[in-house]
C-alpha atoms as a PDB file:
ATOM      1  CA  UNK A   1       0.000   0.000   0.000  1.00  0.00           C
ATOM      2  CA  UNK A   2       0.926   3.442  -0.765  1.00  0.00           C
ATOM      3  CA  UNK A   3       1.634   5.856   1.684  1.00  0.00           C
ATOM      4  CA  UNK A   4      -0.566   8.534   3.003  1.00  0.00           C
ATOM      5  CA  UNK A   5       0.835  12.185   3.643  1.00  0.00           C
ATOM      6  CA  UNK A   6       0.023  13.570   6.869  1.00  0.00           C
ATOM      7  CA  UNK A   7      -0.084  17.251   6.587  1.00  0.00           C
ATOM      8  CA  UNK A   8       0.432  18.459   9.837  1.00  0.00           C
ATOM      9  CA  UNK A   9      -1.169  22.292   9.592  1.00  0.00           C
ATOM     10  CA  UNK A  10       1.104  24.627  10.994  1.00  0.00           C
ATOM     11  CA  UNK A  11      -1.673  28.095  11.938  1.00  0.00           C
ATOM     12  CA  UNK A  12      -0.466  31.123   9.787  1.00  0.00           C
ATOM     13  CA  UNK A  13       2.343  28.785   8.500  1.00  0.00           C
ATOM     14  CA  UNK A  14       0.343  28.926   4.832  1.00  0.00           C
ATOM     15  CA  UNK A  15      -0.588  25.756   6.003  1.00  0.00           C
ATOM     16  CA  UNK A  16      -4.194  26.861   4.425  1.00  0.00           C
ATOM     17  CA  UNK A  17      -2.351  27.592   1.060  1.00  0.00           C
ATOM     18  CA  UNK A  18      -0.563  24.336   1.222  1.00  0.00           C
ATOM     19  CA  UNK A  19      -3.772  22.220   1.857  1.00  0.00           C
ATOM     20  CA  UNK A  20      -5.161  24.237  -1.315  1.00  0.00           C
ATOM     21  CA  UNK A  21      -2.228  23.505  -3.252  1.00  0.00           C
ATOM     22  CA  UNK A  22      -2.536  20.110  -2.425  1.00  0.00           C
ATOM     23  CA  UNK A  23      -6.117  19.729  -3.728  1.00  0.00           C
ATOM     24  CA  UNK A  24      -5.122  21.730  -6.826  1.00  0.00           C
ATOM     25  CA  UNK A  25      -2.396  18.834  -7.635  1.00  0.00           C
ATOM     26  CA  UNK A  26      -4.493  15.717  -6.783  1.00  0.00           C
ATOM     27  CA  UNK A  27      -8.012  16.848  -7.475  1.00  0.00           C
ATOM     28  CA  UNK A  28     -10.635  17.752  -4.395  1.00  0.00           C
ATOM     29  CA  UNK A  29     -10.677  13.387  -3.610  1.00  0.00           C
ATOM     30  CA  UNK A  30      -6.774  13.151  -3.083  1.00  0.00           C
ATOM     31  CA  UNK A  31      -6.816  15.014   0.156  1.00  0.00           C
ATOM     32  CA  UNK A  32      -9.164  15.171   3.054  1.00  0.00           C
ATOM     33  CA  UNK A  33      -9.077  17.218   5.948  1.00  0.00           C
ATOM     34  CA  UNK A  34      -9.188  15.950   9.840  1.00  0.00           C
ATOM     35  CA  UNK A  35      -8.170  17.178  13.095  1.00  0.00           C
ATOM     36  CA  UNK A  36      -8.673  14.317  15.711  1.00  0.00           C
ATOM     37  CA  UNK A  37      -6.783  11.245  15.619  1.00  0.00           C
ATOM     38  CA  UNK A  38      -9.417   9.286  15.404  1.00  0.00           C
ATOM     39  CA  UNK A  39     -10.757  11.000  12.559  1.00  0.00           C
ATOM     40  CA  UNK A  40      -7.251  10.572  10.803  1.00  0.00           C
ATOM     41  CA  UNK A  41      -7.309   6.769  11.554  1.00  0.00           C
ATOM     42  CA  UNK A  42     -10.759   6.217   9.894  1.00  0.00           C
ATOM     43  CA  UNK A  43      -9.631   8.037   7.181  1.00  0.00           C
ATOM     44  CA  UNK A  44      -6.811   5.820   6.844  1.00  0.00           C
ATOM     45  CA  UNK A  45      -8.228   2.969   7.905  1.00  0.00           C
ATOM     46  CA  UNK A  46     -11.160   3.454   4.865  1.00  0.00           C
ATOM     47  CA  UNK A  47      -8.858   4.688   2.317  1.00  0.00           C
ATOM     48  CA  UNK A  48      -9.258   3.487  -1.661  1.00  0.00           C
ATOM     49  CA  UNK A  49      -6.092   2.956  -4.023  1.00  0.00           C
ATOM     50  CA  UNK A  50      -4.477   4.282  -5.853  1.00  0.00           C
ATOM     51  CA  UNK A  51      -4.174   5.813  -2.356  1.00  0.00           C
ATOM     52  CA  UNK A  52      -7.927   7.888  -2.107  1.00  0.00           C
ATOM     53  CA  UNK A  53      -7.498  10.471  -0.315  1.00  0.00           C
ATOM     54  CA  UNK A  54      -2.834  11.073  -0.965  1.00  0.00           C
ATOM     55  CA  UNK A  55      -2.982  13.635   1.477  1.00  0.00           C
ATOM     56  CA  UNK A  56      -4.757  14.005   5.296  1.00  0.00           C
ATOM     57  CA  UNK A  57      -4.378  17.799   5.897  1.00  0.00           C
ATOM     58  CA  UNK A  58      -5.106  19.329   9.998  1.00  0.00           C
ATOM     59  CA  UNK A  59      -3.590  20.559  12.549  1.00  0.00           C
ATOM     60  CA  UNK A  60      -3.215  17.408  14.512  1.00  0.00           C
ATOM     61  CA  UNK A  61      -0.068  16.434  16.488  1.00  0.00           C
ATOM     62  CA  UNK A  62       3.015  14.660  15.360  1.00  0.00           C
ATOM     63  CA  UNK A  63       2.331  11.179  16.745  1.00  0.00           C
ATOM     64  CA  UNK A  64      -0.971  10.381  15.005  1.00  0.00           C
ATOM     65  CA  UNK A  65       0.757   7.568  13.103  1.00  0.00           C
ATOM     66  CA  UNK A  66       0.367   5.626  16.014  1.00  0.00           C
ATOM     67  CA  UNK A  67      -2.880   4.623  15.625  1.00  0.00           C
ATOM     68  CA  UNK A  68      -2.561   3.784  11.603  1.00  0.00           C
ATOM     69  CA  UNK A  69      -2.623  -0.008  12.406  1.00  0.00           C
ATOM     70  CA  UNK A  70       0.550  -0.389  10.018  1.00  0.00           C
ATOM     71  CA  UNK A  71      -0.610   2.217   7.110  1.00  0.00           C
ATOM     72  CA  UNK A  72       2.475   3.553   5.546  1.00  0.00           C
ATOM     73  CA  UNK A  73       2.848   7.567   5.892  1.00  0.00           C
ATOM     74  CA  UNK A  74       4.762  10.314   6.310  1.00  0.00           C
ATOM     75  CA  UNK A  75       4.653  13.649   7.565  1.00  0.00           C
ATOM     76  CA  UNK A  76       4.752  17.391   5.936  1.00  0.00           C
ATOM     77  CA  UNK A  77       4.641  20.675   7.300  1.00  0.00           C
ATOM     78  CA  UNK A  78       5.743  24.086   6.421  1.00  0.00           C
ATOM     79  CA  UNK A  79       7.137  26.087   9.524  1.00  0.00           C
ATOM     80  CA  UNK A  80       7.513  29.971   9.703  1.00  0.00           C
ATOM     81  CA  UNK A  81       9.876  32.653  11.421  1.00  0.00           C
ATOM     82  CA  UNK A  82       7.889  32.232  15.243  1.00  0.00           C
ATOM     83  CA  UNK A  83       7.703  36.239  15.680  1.00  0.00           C
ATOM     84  CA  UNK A  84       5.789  36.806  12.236  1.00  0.00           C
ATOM     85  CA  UNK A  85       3.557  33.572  12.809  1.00  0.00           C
ATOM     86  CA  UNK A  86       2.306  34.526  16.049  1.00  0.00           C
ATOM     87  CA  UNK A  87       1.687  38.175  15.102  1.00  0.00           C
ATOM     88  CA  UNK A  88       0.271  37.226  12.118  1.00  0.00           C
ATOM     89  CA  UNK A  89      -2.083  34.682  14.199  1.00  0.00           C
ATOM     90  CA  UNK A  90      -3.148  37.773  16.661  1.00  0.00           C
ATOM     91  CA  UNK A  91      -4.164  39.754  13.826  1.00  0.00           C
ATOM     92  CA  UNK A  92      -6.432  36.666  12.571  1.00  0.00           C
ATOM     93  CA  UNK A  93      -7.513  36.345  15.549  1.00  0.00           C
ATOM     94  CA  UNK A  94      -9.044  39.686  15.653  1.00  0.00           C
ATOM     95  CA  UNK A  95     -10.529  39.074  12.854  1.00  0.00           C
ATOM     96  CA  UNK A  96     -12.598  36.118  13.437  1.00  0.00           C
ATOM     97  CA  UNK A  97     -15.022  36.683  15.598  1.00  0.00           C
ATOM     98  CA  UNK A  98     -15.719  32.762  16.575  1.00  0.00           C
ATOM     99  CA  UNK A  99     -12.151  32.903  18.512  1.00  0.00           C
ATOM    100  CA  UNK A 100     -12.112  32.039  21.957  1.00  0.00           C
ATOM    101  CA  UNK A 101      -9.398  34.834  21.938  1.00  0.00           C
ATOM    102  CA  UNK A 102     -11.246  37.575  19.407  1.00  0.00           C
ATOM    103  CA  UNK A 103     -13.074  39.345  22.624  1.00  0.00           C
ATOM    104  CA  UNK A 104     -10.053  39.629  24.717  1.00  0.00           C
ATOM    105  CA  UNK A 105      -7.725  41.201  21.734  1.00  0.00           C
ATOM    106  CA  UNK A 106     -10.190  43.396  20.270  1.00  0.00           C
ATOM    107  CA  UNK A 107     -10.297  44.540  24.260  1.00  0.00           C
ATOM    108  CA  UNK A 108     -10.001  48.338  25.107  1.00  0.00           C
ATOM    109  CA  UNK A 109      -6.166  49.460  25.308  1.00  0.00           C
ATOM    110  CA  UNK A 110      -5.474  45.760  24.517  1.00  0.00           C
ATOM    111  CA  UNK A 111      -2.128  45.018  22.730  1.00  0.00           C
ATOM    112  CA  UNK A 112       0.692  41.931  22.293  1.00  0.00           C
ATOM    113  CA  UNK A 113       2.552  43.245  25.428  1.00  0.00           C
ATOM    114  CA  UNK A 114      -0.236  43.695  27.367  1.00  0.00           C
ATOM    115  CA  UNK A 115      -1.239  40.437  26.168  1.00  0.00           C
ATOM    116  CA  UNK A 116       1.675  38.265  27.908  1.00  0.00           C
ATOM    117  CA  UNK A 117       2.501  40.593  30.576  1.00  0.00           C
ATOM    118  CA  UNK A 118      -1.334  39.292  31.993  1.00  0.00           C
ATOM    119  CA  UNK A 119      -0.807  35.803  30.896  1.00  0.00           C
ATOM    120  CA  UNK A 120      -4.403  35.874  29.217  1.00  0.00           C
ATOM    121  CA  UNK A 121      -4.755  31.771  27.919  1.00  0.00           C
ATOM    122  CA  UNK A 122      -4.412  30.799  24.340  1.00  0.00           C
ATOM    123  CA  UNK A 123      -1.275  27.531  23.610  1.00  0.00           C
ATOM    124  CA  UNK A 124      -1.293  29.059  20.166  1.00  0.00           C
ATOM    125  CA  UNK A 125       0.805  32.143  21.219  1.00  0.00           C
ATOM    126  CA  UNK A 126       3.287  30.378  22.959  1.00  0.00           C
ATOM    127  CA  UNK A 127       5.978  27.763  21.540  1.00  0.00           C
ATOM    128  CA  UNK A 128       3.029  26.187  19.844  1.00  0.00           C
ATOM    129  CA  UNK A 129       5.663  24.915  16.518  1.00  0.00           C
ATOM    130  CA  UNK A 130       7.232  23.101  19.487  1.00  0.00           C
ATOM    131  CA  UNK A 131       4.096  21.772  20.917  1.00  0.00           C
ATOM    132  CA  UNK A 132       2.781  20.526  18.229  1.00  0.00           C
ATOM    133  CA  UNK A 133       6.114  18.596  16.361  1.00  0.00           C
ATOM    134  CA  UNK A 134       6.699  17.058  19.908  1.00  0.00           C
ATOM    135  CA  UNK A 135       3.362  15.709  19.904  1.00  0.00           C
ATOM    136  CA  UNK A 136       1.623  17.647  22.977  1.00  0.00           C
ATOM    137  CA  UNK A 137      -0.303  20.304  21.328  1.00  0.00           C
ATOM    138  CA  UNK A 138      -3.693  20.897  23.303  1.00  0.00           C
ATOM    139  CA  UNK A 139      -2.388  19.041  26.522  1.00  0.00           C
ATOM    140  CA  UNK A 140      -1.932  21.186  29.102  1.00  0.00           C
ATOM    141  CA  UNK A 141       1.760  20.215  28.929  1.00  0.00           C
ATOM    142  CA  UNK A 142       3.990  22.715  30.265  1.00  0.00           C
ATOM    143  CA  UNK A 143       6.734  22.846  27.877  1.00  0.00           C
ATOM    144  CA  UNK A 144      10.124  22.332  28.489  1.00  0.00           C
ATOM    145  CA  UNK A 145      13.667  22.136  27.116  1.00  0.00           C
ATOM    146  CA  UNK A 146      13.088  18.290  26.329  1.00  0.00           C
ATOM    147  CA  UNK A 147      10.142  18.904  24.708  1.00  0.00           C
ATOM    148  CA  UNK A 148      12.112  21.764  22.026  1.00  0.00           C
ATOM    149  CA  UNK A 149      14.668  18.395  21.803  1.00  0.00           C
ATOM    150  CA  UNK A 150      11.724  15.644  20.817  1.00  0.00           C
ATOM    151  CA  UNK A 151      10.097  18.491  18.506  1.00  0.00           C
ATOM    152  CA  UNK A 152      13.728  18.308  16.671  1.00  0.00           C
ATOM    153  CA  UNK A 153      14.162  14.811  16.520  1.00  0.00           C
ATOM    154  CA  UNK A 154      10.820  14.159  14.955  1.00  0.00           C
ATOM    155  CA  UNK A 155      11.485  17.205  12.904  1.00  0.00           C
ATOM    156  CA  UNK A 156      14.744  15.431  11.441  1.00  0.00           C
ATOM    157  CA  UNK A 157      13.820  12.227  11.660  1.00  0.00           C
ATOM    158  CA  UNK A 158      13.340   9.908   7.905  1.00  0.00           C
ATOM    159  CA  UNK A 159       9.032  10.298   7.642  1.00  0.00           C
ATOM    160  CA  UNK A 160       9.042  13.780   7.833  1.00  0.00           C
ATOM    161  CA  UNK A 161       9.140  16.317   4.925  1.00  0.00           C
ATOM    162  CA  UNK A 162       9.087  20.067   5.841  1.00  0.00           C
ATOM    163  CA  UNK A 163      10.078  23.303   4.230  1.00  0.00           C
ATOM    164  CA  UNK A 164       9.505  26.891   4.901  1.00  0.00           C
ATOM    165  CA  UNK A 165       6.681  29.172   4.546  1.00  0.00           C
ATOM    166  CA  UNK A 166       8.443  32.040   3.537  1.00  0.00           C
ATOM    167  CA  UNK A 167      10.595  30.131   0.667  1.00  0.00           C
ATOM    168  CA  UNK A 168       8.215  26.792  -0.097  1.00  0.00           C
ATOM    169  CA  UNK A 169       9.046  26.163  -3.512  1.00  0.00           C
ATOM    170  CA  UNK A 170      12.279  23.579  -2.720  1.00  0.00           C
ATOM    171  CA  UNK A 171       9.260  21.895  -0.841  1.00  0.00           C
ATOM    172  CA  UNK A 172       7.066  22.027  -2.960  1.00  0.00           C
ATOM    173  CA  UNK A 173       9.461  20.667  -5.434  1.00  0.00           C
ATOM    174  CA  UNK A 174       9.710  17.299  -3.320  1.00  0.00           C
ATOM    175  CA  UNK A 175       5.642  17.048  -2.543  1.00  0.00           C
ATOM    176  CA  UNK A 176       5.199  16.381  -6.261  1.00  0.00           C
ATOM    177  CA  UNK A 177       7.938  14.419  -6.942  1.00  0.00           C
ATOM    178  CA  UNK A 178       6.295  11.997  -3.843  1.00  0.00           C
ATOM    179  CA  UNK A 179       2.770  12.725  -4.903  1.00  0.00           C
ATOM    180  CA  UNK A 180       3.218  12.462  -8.658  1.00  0.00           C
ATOM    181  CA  UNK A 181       2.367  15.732  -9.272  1.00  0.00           C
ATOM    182  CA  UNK A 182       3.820  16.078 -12.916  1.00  0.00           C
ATOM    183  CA  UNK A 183       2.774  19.677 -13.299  1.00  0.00           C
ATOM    184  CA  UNK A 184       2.540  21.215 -10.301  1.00  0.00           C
ATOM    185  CA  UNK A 185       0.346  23.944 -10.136  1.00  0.00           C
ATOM    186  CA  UNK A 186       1.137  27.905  -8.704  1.00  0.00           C
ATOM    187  CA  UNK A 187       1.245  27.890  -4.709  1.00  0.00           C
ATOM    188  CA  UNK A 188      -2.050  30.184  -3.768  1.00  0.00           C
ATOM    189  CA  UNK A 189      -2.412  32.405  -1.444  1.00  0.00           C
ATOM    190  CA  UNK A 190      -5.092  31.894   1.208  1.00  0.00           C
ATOM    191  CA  UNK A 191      -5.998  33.284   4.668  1.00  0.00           C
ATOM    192  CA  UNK A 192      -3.830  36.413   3.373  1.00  0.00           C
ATOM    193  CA  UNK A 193      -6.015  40.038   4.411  1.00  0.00           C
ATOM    194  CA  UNK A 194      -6.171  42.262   1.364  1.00  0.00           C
ATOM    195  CA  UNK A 195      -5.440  45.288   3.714  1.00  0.00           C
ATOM    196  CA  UNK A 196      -2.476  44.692   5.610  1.00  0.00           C
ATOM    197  CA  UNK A 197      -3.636  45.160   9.911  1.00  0.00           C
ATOM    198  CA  UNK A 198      -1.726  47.876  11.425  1.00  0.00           C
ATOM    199  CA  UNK A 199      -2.205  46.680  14.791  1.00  0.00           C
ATOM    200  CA  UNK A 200       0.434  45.304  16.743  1.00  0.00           C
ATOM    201  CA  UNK A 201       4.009  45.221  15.256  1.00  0.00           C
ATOM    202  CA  UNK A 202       5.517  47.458  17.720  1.00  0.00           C
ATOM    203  CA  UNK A 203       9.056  46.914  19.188  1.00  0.00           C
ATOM    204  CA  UNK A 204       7.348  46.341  22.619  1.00  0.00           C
ATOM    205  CA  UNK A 205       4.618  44.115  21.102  1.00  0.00           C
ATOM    206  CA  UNK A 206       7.862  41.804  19.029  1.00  0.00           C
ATOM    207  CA  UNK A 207       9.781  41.745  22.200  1.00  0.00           C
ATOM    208  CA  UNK A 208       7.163  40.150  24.010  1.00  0.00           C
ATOM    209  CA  UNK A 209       6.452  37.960  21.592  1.00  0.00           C
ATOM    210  CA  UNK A 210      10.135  36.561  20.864  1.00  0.00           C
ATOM    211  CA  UNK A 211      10.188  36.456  25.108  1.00  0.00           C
ATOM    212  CA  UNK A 212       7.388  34.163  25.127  1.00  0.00           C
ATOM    213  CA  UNK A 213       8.345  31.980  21.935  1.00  0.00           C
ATOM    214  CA  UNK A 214      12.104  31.430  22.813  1.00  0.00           C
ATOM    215  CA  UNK A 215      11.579  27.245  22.365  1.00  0.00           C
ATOM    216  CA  UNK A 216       9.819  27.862  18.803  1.00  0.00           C
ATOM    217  CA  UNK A 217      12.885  30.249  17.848  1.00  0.00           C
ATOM    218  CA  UNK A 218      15.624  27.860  18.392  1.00  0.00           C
ATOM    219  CA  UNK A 219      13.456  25.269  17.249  1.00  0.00           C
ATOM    220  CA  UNK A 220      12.734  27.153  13.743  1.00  0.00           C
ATOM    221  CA  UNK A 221      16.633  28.570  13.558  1.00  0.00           C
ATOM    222  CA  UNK A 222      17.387  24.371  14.047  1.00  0.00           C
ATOM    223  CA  UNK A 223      15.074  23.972  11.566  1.00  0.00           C
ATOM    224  CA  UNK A 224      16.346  26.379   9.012  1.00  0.00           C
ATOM    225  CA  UNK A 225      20.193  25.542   9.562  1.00  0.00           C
ATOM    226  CA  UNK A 226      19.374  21.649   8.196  1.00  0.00           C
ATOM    227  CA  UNK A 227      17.577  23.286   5.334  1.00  0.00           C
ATOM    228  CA  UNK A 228      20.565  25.136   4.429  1.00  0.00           C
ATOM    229  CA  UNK A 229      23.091  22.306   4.784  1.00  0.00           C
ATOM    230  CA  UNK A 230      21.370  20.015   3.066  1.00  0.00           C
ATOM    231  CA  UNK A 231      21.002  22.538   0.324  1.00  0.00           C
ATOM    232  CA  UNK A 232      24.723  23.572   0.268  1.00  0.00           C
END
């Protein structure tokens, strides 16, 4: 049997323009979309060759191969500079009303500093790259040095393929080789605001973000480094 790609969806990582791109190469029935591992399994578990659905796009946790009862797979993911996702995800945030978060940032006098200094709740804002590649996203988990070290070694280890958001094509360039994607089509851009949101950005409001996301930067830097080696 084939193997399926699990797309694990990185937020404001164009993980939403990857998932498109994805459905533009394979047609809407080569990818599906879950978020629970149980979902994924079932998914799996059901799946019709020549591998129906290629792709399971979500933003589940490294670690859902677990339960694929001896499925082939392998893991994808583009990652992004920490500071510029999470200020990018604030900015969504205020955006969409349905947030558990939208209330509190769209609060009077509210801003990124302000934010942190309270420590208002919300994983997403805080090391959440590491959380999520070390396979404790939405646990309660209070991360830790060891858990920026597991993130890594499932990171490098052989089933994963990553890139990065801000320069996906070398990525992209290895997806369709896997896929058999023989004309891969233009990588869209979705989830981007037409008007660019002023708020936040300030040196106070980066600060305390790069304060409170010091495991996702070394993770990402990591990250980036092995990119460029490989490349060299």
């Amino acid at each position: 049997m084939l193997p399926v790609l699990l797309h694990l969806h990185v937020p404001r990582a164009s993980g939403s323009s990857l998932h498109a791109w994805f459905r533009q190469g394979l047609g809407q029935g080569g990818v599906a979309r879950a978020n629970a591992t149980e979902a994924v399994r079932k998914i799996v578990a059901e799946r019709q060759e020549p591998r129906r659905p290629a792709v399971i796009s979500g933003h589940f946790a490294y670690g859902v191969h677990q339960n694929l009862e001896g499925h082939p797979y392998r893991y994808a993911l583009l990652l992004r500079d920490p500071v510029r996702r999470v200020l990018s995800l604030f900015r969504y945030i205020r955006g969409l009303p349905a947030h558990d978060l939208h209330e509190v940032l769209n609060g009077p006098d509210m801003t990124i500093a302000r934010f942190y200094a309270e420590r208002l709740p919300g994983s997403g804002p805080r090391n959440a790259m590491v959380a999520q590649l070390a396979g404790v996203l939405g646990s309660g988990v209070t991360l830790a040095p060891e858990h920026l070290e597991q993130a890594c070694a499932n990171l490098f280890a052989q089933d994963m393929m990553y890139g990065l958001a801000e320069d996906p094509a070398p990525f992209l360039a290895r997806a369709a080789g896997l896929l058999g994607i023989e004309q891969p089509p233009p990588f869209p851009e979705v989830n981007r605001p037409g008007a660019r949101e002023s708020w936040g950005g300030s040196e106070a409001d980066l600060a305390a973000i790069a304060q409170a996301n010091q495991l996702d930067i070394a993770f990402y830097e990591r990250a980036r480094a092995r990119l460029k080696a490989a490349a060299a």
